[in-house]
Each structure stands twice: as structure tokens, then as C-alpha cells.
C-alpha atoms as a PDB file:
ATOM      1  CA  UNK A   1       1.192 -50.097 -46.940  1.00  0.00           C
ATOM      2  CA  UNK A   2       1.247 -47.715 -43.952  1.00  0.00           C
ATOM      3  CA  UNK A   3       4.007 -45.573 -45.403  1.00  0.00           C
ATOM      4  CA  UNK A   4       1.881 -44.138 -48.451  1.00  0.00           C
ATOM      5  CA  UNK A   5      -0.370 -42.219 -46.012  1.00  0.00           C
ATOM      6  CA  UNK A   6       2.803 -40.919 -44.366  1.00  0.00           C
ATOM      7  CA  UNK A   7       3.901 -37.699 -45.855  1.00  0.00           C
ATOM      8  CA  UNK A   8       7.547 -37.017 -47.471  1.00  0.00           C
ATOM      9  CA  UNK A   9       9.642 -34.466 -46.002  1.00  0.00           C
ATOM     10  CA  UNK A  10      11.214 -32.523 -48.297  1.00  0.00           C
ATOM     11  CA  UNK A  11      15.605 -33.508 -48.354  1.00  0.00           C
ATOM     12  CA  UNK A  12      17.589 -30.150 -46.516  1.00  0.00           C
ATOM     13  CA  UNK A  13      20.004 -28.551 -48.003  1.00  0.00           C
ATOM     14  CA  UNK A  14      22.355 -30.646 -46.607  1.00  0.00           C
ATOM     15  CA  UNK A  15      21.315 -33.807 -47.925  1.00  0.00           C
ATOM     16  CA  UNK A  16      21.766 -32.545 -51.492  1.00  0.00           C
ATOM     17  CA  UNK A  17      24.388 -32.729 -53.948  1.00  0.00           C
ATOM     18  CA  UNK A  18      25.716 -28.930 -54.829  1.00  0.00           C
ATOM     19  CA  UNK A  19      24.448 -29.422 -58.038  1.00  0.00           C
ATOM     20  CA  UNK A  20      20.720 -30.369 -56.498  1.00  0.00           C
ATOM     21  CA  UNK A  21      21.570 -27.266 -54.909  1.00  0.00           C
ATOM     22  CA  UNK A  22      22.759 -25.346 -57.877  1.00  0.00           C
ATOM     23  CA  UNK A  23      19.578 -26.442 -59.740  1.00  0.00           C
ATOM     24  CA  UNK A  24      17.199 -25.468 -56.844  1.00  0.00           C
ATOM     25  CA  UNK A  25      18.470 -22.225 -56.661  1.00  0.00           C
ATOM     26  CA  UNK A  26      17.836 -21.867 -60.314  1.00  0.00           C
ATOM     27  CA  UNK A  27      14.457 -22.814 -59.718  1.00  0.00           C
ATOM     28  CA  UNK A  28      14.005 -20.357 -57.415  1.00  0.00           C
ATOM     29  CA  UNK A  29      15.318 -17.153 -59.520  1.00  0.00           C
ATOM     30  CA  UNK A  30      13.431 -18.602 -62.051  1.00  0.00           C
ATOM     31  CA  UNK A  31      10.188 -18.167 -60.002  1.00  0.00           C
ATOM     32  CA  UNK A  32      10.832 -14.666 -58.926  1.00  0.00           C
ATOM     33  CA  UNK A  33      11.142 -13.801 -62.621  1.00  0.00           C
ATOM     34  CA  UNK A  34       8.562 -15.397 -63.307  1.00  0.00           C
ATOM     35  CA  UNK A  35       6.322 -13.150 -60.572  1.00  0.00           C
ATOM     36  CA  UNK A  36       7.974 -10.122 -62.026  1.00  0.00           C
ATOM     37  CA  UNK A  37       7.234 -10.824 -65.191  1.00  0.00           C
ATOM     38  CA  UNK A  38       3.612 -11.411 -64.198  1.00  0.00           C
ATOM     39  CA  UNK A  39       3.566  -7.992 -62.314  1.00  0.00           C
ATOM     40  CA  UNK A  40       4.936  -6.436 -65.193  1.00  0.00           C
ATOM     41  CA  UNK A  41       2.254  -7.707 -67.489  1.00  0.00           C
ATOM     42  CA  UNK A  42      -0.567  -7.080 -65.114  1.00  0.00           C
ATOM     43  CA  UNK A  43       0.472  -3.730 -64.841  1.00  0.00           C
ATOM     44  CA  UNK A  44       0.865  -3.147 -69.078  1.00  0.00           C
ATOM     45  CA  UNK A  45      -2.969  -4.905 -69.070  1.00  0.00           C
ATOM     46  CA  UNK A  46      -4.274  -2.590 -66.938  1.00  0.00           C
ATOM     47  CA  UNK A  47      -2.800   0.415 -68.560  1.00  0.00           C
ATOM     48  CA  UNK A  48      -5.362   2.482 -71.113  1.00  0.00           C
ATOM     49  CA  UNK A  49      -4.553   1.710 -74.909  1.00  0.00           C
ATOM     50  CA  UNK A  50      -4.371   5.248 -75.503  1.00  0.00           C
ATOM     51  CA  UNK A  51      -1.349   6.105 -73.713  1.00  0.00           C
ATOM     52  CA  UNK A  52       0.012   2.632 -75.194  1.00  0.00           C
ATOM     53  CA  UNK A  53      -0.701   4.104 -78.465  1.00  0.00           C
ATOM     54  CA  UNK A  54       0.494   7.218 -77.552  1.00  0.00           C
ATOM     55  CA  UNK A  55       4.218   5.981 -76.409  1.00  0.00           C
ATOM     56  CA  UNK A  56       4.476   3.578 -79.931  1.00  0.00           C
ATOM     57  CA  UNK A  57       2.892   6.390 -81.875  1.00  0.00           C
ATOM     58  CA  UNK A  58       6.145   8.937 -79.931  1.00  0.00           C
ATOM     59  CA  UNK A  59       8.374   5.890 -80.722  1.00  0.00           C
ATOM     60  CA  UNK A  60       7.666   5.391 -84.324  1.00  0.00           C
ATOM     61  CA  UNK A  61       8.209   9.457 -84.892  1.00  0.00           C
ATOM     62  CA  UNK A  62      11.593   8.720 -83.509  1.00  0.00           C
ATOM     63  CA  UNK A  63      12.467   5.981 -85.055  1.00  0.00           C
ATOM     64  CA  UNK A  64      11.648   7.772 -88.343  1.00  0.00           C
ATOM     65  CA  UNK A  65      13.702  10.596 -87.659  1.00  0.00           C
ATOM     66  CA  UNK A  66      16.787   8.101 -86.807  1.00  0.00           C
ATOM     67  CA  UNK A  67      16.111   6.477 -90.198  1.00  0.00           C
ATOM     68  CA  UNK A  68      16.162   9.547 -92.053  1.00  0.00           C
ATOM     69  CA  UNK A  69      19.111  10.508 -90.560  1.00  0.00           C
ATOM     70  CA  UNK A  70      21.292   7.529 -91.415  1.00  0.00           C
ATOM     71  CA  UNK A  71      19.807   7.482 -95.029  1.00  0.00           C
ATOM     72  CA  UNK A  72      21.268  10.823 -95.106  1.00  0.00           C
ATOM     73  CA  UNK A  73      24.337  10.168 -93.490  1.00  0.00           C
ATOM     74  CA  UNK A  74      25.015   7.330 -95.864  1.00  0.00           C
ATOM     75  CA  UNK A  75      24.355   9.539 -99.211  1.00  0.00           C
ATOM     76  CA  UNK A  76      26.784  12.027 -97.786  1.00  0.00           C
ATOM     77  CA  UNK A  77      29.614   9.524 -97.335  1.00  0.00           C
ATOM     78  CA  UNK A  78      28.996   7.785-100.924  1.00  0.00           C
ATOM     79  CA  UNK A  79      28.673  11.558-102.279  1.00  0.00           C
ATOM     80  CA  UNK A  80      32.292  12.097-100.378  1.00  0.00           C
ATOM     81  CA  UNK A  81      33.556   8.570-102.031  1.00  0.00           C
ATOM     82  CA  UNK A  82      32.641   9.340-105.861  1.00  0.00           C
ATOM     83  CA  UNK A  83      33.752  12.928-105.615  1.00  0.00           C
ATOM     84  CA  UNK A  84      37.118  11.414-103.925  1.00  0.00           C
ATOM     85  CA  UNK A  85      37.271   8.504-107.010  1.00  0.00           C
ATOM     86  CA  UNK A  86      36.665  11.286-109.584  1.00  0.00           C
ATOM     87  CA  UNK A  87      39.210  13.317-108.309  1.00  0.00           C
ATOM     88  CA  UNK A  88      41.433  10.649-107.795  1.00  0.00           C
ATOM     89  CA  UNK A  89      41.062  10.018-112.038  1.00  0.00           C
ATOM     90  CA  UNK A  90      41.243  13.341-112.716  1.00  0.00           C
ATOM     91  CA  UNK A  91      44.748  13.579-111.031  1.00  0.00           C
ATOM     92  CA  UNK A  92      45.598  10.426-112.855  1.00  0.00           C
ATOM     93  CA  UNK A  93      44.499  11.751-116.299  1.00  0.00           C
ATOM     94  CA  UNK A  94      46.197  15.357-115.649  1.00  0.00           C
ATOM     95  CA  UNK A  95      49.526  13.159-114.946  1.00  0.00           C
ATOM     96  CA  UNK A  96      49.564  11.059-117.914  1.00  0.00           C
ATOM     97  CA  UNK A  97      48.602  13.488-120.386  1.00  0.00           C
END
């Protein structure tokens, strides 16, 4: 009963297995993203909503104009493939006739 009072040491590194090893290690990266990932989200908390609002309101004007432009790019390349087709049949027509 005298050796539940008696605190565990923890094993060394050279009493583990490498994949103990492997799996402590990923334990510990794990933690350090974990604390930079908290940092990170302390830091957004404390920032003013404004200049939140600001950067999504900068990002959605950009993301408009990138829309816009592959709409357009898109109507110019069908444009280019059904003036290619009807020239294509009018080729074909001229040929035949």
C-alpha cells in the first residue's frame, strides 16, 4: 500500500519504443500548434471589428472583380467557339454547294 503515495517517474526516452517516441513527439508539435493557434486567435479577438470589416469588405471587392473577370473570360471563349462552329458550316456549305 506504500507504493500509491510514491510518485511515478515519467519512462526516458530510452525506455521507449521509437514509436512511443514517434507518438510523443507528435504530441509535442501538436502542442506548439496548439499555442500558436491560441496566439493567433487572441491576437484576431483583440483586433477592432472595423478593420476586420474593413479587410473582408477590401476582400469581397476583389473577389468580385476576379468573378467578373472570369465570367467575361468565359463569354469570350464560347463567343470564339460559335463563331469558329459557324464558320466551320459555312465552309462546309460553300463546299458542297
Amino acid at each position: 500500500m506504500d507504493t500509491i503515495d510514491q510518485p511515478t517517474t515519467p519512462p526516458q526516452p530510452e525506455d521507449l519504443t521509437p514509436l512511443e517516441q514517434d507518438v510523443l513527439d507528435e504530441y509535442e508539435r501538436l502542442a506548439e500548434n496548439m499555442k500558436r493557434l491560441a496566439t493567433q486567435l487572441d491576437t484576431l479577438a483583440n483586433k477592432p471589428a472595423a478593420e476586420i470589416l474593413d479587410g473582408l469588405r477590401q476582400l469581397e471587392r476583389k473577389t468580385s472583380l476576379v468573378f467578373t473577370l472570369l465570367k467575361a473570360s468565359v463569354y469570350s471563349i464560347v463567343l470564339q467557339q460559335e463563331i469558329f462552329s459557324a464558320d466551320q458550316e459555312g465552309r462546309g456549305s460553300e463546299g458542297g454547294g
